[in-house]
Protein backbone atom coordinates (compact mmCIF):
# COMPACT_ATOMS: atom_id res chain seq x y z
CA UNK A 1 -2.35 35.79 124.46
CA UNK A 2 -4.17 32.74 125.62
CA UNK A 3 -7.13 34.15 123.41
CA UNK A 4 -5.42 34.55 120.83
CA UNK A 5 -3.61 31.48 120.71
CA UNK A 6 -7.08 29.80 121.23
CA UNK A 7 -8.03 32.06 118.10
CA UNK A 8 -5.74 31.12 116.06
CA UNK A 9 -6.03 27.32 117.10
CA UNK A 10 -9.51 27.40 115.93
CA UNK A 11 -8.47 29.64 112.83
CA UNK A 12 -6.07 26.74 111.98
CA UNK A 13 -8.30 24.14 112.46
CA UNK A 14 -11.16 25.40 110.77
CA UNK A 15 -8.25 26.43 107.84
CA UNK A 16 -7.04 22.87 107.92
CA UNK A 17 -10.97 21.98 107.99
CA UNK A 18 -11.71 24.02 104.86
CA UNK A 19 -8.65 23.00 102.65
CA UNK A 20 -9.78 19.43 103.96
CA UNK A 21 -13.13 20.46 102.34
CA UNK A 22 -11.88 21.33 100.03
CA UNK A 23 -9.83 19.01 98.81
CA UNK A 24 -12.59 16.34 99.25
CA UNK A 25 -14.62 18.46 96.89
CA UNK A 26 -11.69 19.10 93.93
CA UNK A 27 -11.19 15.44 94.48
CA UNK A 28 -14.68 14.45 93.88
CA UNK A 29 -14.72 17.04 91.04
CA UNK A 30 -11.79 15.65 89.73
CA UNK A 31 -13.22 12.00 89.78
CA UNK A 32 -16.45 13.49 87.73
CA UNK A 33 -13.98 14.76 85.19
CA UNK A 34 -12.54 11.64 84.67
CA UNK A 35 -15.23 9.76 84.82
CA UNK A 36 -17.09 12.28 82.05
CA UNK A 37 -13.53 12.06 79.71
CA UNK A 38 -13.52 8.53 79.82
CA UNK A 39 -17.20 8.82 78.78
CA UNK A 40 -16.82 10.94 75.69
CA UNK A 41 -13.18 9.53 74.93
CA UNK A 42 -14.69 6.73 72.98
CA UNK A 43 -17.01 8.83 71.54
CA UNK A 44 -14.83 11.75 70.70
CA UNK A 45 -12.18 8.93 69.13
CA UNK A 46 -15.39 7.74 66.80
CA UNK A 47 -16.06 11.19 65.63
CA UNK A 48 -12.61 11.95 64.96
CA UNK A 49 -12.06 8.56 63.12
CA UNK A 50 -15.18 8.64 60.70
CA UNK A 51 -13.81 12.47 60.36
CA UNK A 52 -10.47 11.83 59.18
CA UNK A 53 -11.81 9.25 57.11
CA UNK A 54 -14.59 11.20 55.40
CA UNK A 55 -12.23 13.53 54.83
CA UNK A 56 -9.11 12.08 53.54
CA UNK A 57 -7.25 12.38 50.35
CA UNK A 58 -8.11 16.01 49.38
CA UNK A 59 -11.44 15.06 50.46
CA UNK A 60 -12.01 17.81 53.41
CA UNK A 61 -10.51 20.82 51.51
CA UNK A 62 -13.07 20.10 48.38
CA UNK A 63 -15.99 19.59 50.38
CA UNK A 64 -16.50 16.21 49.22
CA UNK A 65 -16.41 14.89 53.28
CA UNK A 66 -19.14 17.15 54.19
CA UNK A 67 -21.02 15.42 51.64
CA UNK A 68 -20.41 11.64 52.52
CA UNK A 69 -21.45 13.11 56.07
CA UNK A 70 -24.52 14.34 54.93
CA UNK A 71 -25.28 11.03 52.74
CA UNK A 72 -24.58 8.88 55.82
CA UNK A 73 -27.18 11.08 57.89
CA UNK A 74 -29.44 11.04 54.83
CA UNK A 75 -29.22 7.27 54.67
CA UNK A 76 -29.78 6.51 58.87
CA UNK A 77 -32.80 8.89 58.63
CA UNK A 78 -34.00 6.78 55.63
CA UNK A 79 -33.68 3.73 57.64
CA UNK A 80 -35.26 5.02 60.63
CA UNK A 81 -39.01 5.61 58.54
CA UNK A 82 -38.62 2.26 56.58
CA UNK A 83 -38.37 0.62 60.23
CA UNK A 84 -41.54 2.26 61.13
CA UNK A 85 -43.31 2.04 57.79
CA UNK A 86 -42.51 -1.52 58.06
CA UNK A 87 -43.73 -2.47 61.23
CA UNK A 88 -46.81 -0.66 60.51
CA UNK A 89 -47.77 -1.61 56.93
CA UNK A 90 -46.23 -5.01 56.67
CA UNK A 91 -46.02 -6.76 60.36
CA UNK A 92 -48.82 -5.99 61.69
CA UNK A 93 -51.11 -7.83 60.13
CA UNK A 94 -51.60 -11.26 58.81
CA UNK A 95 -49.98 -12.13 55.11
CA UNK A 96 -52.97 -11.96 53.10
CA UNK A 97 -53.99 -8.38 54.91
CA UNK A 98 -50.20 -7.43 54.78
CA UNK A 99 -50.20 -7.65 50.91
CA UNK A 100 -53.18 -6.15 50.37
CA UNK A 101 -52.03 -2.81 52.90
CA UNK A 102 -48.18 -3.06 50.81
CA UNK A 103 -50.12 -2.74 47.68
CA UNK A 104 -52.44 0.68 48.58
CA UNK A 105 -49.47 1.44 49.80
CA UNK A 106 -47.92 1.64 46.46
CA UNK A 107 -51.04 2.70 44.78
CA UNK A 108 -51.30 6.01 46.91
CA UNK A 109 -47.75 6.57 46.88
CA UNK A 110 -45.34 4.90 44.24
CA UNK A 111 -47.91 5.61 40.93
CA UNK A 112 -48.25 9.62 41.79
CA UNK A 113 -44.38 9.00 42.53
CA UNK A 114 -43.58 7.76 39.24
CA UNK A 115 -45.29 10.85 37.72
CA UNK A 116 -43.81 13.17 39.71
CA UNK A 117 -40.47 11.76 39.82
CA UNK A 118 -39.70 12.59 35.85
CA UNK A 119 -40.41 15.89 36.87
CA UNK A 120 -38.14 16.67 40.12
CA UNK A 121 -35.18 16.48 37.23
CA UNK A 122 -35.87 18.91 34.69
CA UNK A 123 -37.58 21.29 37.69
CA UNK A 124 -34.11 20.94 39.78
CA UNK A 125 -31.91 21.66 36.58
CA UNK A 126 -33.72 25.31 36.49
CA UNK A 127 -32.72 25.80 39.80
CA UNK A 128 -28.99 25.11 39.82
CA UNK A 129 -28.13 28.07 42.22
CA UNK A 130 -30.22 26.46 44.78
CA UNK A 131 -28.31 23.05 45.08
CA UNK A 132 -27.85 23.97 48.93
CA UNK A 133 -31.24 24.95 49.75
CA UNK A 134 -32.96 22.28 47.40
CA UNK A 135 -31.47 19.58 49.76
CA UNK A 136 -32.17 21.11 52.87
CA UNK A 137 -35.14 21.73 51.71
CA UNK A 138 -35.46 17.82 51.42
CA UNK A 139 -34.09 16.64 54.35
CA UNK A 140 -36.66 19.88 56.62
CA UNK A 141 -39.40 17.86 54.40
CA UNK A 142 -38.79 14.40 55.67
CA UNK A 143 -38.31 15.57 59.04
CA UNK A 144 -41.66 17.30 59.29
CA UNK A 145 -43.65 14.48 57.52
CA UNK A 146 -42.05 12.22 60.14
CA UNK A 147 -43.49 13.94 62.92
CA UNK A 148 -47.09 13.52 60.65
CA UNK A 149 -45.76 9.69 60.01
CA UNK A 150 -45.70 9.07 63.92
CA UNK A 151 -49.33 10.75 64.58
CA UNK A 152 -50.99 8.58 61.82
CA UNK A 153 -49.43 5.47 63.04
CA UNK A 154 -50.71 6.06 66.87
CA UNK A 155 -54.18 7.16 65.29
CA UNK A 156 -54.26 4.50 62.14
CA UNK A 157 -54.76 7.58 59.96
CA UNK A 158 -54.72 7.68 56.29
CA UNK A 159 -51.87 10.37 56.96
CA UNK A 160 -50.09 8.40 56.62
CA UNK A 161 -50.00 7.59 52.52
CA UNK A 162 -49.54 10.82 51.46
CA UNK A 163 -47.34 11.67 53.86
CA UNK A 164 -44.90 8.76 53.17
CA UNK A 165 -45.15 9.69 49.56
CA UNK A 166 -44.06 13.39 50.67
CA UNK A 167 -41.06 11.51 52.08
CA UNK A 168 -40.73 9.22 48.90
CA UNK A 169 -40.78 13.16 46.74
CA UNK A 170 -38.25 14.47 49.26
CA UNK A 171 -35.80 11.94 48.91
CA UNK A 172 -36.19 11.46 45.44
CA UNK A 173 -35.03 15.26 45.11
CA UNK A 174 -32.38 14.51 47.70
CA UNK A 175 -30.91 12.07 45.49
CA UNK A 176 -30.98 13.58 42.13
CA UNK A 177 -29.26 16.90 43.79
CA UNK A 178 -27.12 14.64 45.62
CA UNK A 179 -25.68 13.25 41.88
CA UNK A 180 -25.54 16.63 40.43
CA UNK A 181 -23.50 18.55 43.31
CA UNK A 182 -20.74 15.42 43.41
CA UNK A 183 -18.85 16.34 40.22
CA UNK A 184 -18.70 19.76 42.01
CA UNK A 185 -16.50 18.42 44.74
CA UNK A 186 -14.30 16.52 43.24
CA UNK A 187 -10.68 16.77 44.83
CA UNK A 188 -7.60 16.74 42.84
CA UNK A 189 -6.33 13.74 41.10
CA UNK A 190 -9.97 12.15 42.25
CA UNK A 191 -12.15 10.03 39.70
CA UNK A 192 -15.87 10.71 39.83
CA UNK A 193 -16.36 7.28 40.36
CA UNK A 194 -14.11 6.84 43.23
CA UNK A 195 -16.11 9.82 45.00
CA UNK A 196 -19.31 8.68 44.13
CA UNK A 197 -18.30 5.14 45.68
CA UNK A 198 -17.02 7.11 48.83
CA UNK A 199 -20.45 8.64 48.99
CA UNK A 200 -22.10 5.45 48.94
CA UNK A 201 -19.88 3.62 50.98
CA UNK A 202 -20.27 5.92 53.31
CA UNK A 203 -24.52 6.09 53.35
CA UNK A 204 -24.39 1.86 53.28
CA UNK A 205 -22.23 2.15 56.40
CA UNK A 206 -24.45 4.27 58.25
CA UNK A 207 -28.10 2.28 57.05
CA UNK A 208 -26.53 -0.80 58.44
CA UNK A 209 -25.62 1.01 62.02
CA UNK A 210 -28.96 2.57 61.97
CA UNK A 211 -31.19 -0.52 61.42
CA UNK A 212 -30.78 -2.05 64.45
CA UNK A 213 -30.43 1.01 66.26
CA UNK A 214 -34.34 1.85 64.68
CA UNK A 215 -35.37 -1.69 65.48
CA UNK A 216 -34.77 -1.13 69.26
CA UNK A 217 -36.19 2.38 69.09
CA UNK A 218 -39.08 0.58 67.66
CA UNK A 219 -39.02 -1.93 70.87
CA UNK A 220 -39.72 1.08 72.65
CA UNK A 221 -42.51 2.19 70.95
CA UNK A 222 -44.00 2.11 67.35
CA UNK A 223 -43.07 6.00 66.99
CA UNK A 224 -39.46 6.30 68.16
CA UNK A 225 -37.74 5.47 65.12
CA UNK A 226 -39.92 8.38 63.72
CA UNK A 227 -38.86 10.59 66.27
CA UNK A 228 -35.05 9.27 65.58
CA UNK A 229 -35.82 10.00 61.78
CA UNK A 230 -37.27 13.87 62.89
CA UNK A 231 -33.87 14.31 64.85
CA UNK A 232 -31.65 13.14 62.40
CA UNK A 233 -33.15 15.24 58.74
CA UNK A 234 -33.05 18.16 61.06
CA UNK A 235 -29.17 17.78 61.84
CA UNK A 236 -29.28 16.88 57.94
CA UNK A 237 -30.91 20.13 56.98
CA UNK A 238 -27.79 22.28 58.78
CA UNK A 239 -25.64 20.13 57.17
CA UNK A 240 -26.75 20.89 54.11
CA UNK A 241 -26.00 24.75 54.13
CA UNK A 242 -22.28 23.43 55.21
CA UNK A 243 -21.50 22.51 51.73
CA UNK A 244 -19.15 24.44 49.82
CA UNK A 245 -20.63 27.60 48.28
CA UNK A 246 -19.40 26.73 44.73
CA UNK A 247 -22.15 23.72 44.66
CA UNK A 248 -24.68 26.47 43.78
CA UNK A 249 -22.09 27.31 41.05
CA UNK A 250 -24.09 26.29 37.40
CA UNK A 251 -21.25 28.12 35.52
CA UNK A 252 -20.04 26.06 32.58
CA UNK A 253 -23.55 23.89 33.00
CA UNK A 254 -26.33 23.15 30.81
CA UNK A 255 -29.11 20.42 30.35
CA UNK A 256 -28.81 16.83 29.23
CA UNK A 257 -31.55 14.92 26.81
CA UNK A 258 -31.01 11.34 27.39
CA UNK A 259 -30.43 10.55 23.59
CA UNK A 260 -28.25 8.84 21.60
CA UNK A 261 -28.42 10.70 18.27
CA UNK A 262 -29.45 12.87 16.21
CA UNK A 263 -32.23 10.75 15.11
CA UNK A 264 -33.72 10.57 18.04
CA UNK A 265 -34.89 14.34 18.59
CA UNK A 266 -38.04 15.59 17.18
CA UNK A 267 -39.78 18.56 16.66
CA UNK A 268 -38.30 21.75 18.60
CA UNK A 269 -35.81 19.64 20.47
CA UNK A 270 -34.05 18.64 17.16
CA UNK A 271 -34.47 22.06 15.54
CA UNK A 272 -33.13 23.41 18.71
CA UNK A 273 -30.12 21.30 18.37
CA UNK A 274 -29.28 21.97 14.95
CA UNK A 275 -29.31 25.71 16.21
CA UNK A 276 -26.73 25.20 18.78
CA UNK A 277 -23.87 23.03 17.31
CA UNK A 278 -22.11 23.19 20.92
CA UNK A 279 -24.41 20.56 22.44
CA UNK A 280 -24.65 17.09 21.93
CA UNK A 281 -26.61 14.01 22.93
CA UNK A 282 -25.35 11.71 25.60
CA UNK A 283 -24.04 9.08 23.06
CA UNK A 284 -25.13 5.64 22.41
CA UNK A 285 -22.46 3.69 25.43
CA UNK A 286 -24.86 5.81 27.99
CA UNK A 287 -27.59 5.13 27.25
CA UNK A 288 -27.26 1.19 26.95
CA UNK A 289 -25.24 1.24 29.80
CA UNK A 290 -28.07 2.95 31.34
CA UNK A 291 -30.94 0.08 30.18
CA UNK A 292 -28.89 -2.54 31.73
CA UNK A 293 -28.39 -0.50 35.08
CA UNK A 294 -32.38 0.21 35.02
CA UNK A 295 -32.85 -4.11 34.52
CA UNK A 296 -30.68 -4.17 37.52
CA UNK A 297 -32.98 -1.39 39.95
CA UNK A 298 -35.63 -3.01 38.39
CA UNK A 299 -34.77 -6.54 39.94
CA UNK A 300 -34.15 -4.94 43.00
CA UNK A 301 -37.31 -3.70 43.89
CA UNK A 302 -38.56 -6.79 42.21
CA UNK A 303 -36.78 -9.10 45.09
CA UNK A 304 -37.41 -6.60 47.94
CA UNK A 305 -41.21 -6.67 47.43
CA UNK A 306 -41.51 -10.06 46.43
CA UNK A 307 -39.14 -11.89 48.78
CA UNK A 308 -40.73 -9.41 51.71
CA UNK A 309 -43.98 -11.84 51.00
CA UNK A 310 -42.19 -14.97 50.11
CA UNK A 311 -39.90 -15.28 52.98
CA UNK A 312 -42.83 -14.15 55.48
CA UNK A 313 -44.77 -16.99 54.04
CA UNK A 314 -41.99 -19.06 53.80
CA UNK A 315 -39.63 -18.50 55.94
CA UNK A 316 -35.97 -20.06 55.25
CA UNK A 317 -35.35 -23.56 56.29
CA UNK A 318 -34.98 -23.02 60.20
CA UNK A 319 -35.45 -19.84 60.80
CA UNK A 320 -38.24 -17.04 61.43
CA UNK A 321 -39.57 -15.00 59.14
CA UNK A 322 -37.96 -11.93 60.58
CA UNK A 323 -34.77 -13.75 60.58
CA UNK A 324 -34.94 -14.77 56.92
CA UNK A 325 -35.62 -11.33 56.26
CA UNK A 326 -32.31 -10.11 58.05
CA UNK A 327 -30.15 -12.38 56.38
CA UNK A 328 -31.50 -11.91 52.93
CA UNK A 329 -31.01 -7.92 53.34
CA UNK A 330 -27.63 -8.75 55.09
CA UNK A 331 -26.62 -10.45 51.95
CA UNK A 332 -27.93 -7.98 49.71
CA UNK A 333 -25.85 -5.01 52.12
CA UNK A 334 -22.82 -7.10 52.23
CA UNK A 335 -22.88 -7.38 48.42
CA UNK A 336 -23.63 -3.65 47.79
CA UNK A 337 -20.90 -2.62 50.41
CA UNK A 338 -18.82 -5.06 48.02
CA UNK A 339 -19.44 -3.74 45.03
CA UNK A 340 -18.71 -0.54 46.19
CA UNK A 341 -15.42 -1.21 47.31
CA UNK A 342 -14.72 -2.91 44.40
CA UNK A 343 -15.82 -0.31 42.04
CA UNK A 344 -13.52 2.25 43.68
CA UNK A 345 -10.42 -0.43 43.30
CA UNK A 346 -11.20 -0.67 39.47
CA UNK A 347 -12.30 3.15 38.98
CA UNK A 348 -12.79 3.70 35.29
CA UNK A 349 -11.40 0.77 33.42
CA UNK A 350 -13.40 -0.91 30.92
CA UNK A 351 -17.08 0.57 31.97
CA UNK A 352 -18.91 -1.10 29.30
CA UNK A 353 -17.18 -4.61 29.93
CA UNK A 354 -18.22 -4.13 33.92
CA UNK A 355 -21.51 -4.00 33.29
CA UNK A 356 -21.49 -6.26 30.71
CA UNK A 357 -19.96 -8.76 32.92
CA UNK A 358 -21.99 -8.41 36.41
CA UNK A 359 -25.64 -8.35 34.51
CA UNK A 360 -24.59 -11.31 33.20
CA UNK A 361 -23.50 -12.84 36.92
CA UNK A 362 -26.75 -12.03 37.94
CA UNK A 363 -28.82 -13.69 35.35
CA UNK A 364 -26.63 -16.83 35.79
CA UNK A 365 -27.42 -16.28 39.94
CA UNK A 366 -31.64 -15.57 39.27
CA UNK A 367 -31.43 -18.78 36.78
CA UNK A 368 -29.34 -20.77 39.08
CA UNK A 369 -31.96 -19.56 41.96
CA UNK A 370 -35.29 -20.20 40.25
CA UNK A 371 -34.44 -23.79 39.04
CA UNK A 372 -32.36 -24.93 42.09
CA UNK A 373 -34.73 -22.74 44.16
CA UNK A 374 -33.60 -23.15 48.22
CA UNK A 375 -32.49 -20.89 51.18
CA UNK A 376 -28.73 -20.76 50.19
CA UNK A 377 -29.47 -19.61 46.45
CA UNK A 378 -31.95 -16.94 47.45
CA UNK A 379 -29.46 -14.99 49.61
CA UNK A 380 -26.39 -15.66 47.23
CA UNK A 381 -28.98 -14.15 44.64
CA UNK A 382 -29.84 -11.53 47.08
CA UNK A 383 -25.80 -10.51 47.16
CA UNK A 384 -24.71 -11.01 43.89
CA UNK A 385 -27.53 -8.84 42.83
CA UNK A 386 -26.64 -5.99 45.27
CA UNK A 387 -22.81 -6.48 43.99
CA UNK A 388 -23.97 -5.73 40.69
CA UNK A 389 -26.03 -3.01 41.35
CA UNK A 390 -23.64 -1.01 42.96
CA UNK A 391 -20.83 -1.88 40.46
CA UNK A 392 -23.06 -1.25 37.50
CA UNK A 393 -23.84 1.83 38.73
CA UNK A 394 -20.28 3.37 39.22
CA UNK A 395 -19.38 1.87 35.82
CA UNK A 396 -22.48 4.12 34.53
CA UNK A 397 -20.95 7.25 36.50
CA UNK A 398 -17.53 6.09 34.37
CA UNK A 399 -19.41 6.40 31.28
CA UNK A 400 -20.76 9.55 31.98
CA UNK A 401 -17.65 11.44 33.28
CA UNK A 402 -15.94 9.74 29.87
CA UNK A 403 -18.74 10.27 27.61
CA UNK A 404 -20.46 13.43 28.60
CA UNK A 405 -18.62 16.52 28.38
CA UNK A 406 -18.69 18.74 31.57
CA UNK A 407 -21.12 21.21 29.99
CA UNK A 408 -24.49 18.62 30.58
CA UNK A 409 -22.70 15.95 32.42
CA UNK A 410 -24.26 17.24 35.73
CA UNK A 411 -27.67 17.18 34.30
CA UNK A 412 -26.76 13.88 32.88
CA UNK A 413 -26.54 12.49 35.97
CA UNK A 414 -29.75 13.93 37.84
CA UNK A 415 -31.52 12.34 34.67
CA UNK A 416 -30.04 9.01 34.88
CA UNK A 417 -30.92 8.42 38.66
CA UNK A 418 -34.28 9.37 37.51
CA UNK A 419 -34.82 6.89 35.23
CA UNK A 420 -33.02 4.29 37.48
CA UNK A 421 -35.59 5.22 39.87
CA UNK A 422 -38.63 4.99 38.00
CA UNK A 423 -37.03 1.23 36.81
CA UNK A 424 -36.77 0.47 41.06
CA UNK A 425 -40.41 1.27 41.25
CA UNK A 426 -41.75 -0.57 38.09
CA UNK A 427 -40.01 -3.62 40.17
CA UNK A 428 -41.76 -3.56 43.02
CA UNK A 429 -45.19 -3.40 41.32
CA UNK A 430 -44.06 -6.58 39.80
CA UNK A 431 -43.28 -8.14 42.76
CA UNK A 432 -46.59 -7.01 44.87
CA UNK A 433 -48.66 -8.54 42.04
CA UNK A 434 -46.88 -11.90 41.41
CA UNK A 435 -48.16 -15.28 43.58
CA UNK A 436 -46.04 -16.21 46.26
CA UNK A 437 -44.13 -19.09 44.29
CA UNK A 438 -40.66 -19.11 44.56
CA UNK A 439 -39.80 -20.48 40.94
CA UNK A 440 -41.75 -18.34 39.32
CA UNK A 441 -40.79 -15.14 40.71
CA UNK A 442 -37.08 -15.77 40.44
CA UNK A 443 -37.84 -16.96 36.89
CA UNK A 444 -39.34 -13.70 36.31
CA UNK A 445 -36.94 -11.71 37.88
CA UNK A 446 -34.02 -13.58 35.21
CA UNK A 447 -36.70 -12.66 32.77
CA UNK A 448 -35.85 -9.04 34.04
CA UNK A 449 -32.37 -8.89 33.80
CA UNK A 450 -32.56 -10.71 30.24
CA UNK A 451 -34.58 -7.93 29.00
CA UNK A 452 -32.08 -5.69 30.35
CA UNK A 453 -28.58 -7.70 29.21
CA UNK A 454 -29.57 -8.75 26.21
CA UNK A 455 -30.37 -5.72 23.63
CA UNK A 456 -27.10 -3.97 25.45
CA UNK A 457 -24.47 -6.12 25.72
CA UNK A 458 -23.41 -6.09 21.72
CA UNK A 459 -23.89 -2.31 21.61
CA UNK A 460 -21.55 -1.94 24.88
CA UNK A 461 -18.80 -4.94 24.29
CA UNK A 462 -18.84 -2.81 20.57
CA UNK A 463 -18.35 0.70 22.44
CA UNK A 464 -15.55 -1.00 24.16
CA UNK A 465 -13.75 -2.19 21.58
CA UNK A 466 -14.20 1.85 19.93
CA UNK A 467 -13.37 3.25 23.41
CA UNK A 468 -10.24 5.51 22.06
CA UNK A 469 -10.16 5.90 18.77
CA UNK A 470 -14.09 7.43 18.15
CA UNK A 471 -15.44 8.55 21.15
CA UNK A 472 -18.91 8.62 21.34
CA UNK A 473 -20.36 12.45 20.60
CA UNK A 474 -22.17 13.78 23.52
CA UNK A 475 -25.07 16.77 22.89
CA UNK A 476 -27.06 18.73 25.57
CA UNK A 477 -30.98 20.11 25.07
């Protein structure tokens, strides 16, 4: 008995031992828990937010969230190879050297560019099944010819040109699938305007969180933000295929010829039309609204080339170059992010007006700039010009989704962003070229926007006044 009683002492002890044990170890697995959930708490509250926003108004069930996810990604990963591009081509090295490096740079890439990017269109309107593949495609692209960047800038290799011009291709094609697949999604009740402002909204949000986050990758090393870049095109590329299967849908499609009569097709084009009395051309409103929105992408690579040289040089009064540099681009973000906002308040009213209105804001701002020429002026310019960019440009989309009937007004749009394009890129070459004076290349960049404003704005304040009673007559080709 005494054994046993000993026996079952011990027994209890080491019982009372073990659940002692082991309730130090649930505890300390319980603390882990906790510690892990109030982790991911903040993070999982983030996710859920930007989902419910992404997603609201009718905007989950039609696909159109997915979308404005995929943009932001698109938009970060864009952010992440400027960042490195940057530090590489234009840091680096002295002024003089820097210039020199920025404008092989846009020899080798930006003139086979502007031949190719005509092309990516018409190619991507023969493929309208694809729409999902075609921009994974894009964003698998940029994430390879990251990984190609990142070698070439340890090694100094001349990788790296064509490589960033495979990434300038790829997100060229990004973009003009991007603006044919949004009238896809469109929820109920929803302008195309309004969604195509939630689209950008949504990419300008996530360029401005992923700038500094690629600037202290870059701290690291000159090759993280590449690697960021790599990580985020490949989440990009699954996102893709998570678009709504009706995006690959072309029924009820057919192409657009950016025209504004009858008078303007020649040769099989116009005996074409006459053979198909269905189609139309995009009308005369478009296509002036879409010269004064290619004055305004022209000024903008115009001041982001030149003022990249003019600000390094001379920095504004106070600050670094670097800093002068961030607040410009600030400005110009802020305005953009404005714009935006904006243009989704107004949605369609009085397009032609709009446009009308902010080109001529910003060639009373570049005026204004190049005669009173100083630090404030340059980043008021800076944001009044990204303002009207942005609100141009949905006023354009207004047009179109007005203007174009639904039959080409898909192929409308991957046109139009073409040719906006092409205008972004004729900028810059004028800014790499011009001396670093401040008057003069603000004076030529109101020289830009008057060539724009001024053919347009009778033609448009004229459609205006029509708007309603003869719509403009819209043909395909």
């Amino acid at each position: 008995m005494a054994a046993a009683r000993s026996s079952e002492g011990t027994t209890g002890a080491g019982g009372a031992g073990g659940r002692s044990r082991g309730g130090g170890s649930g505890r300390f697995g319980g603390s882990v828990r906790a510690v892990g959930h109030a982790v991911r708490r903040p993070l999982t509250g983030v996710a859920r937010g930007i989902r419910k926003a992404t997603n609201a108004h009718g905007a989950g069930e039609s696909g159109l969230g997915k979308l404005i996810e995929l943009h932001a990604v698109n938009g970060a990963g864009d952010v992440m190879i400027t960042v490195a591009l940057a530090s590489t081509v234009f840091f680096s090295v002295p002024t003089d050297e820097a210039r020199g490096r920025v404008a092989l740079y846009l020899a080798i890439t930006m003139a086979p560019f502007t031949v190719l990017a005509p092309v990516i269109g018409p190619l991507l309107d023969r493929l309208p099944h694809g729409r999902r593949a075609a921009m994974a495609g894009a964003m698998l692209a940029r994430a390879l010819l990251a990984l190609i960047i990142s070698g070439a800038v340890a090694s100094g290799s001349l990788e790296l040109y064509p490589a960033a011009l495979g990434v300038l291709v790829a997100s060229k094609a990004y973009g003009v699938v991007r603006s044919a697949v949004v009238p896809r999604l469109l929820p109920p009740h929803f302008s195309l305007v309004k969604a195509n402002s939630r689209v950008t909204l949504g990419g300008l949000l996530a360029t401005g969180l992923a700038a500094p986050v690629g600037a202290a990758l870059h701290a690291i090393g000159p090759n993280w933000p590449l690697y960021g870049a790599f990580v985020l095109f490949v989440a990009g590329t699954f996102l893709s295929f998570s678009l709504p299967p009706k995006v690959d849908s072309a029924k009820g499609e057919d192409r657009a010829l950016l025209a504004s009569d009858e008078e303007h097709l020649h040769g099989p084009k116009r005996r074409a039309a006459s053979r198909r009395p269905g189609l139309r051309t995009v009308g005369p409103a478009v296509i002036h609204a879409l010269a004064a929105n290619a004055a305004l992408r022209c000024l903008s690579g115009f001041l982001i080339f030149f003022l990249a040289f003019l600000l390094r040089e001379h920095p504004l009064t106070g600050e670094s170059a670097a800093v002068s540099l961030g607040i410009v681009g600030v400005a110009a973000g802020a305005g953009n992010a404005l714009g935006t906002a904006v243009g989704a308040w107004l949605r369609s009213r009085a397009p032609e007006v709009i446009i009308v209105t902010v080109v001529a804001m910003v060639l009373g701002a570049a005026i204004t700039a190049a005669v009173f020429f100083g630090s404030f002026l340059v980043a008021c310019l800076a944001a009044v010009a990204g303002f009207a960019q942005a609100l141009a440009k949905l006023a354009l989309d207004a047009l179109i989704q007005r203007d174009v009937p639904e039959l080409v007004r898909t192929s409308a749009f991957a046109r139009s962003e073409t040719l906006l394009q092409m205008a972004w890129v004729l900028g810059g070459a004028i800014g790499i070229v011009l001396p670093l004076n401040g008057v003069l290349g603000l004076s030529v960049g109101a020289a830009i926007v008057a060539a724009g404003w001024l053919p347009t704005v009778r033609a448009l304040l004229t459609s205006a006044r029509r708007e309603g009673t003869a719509p403009a007559r819209v043909r395909g080709a």
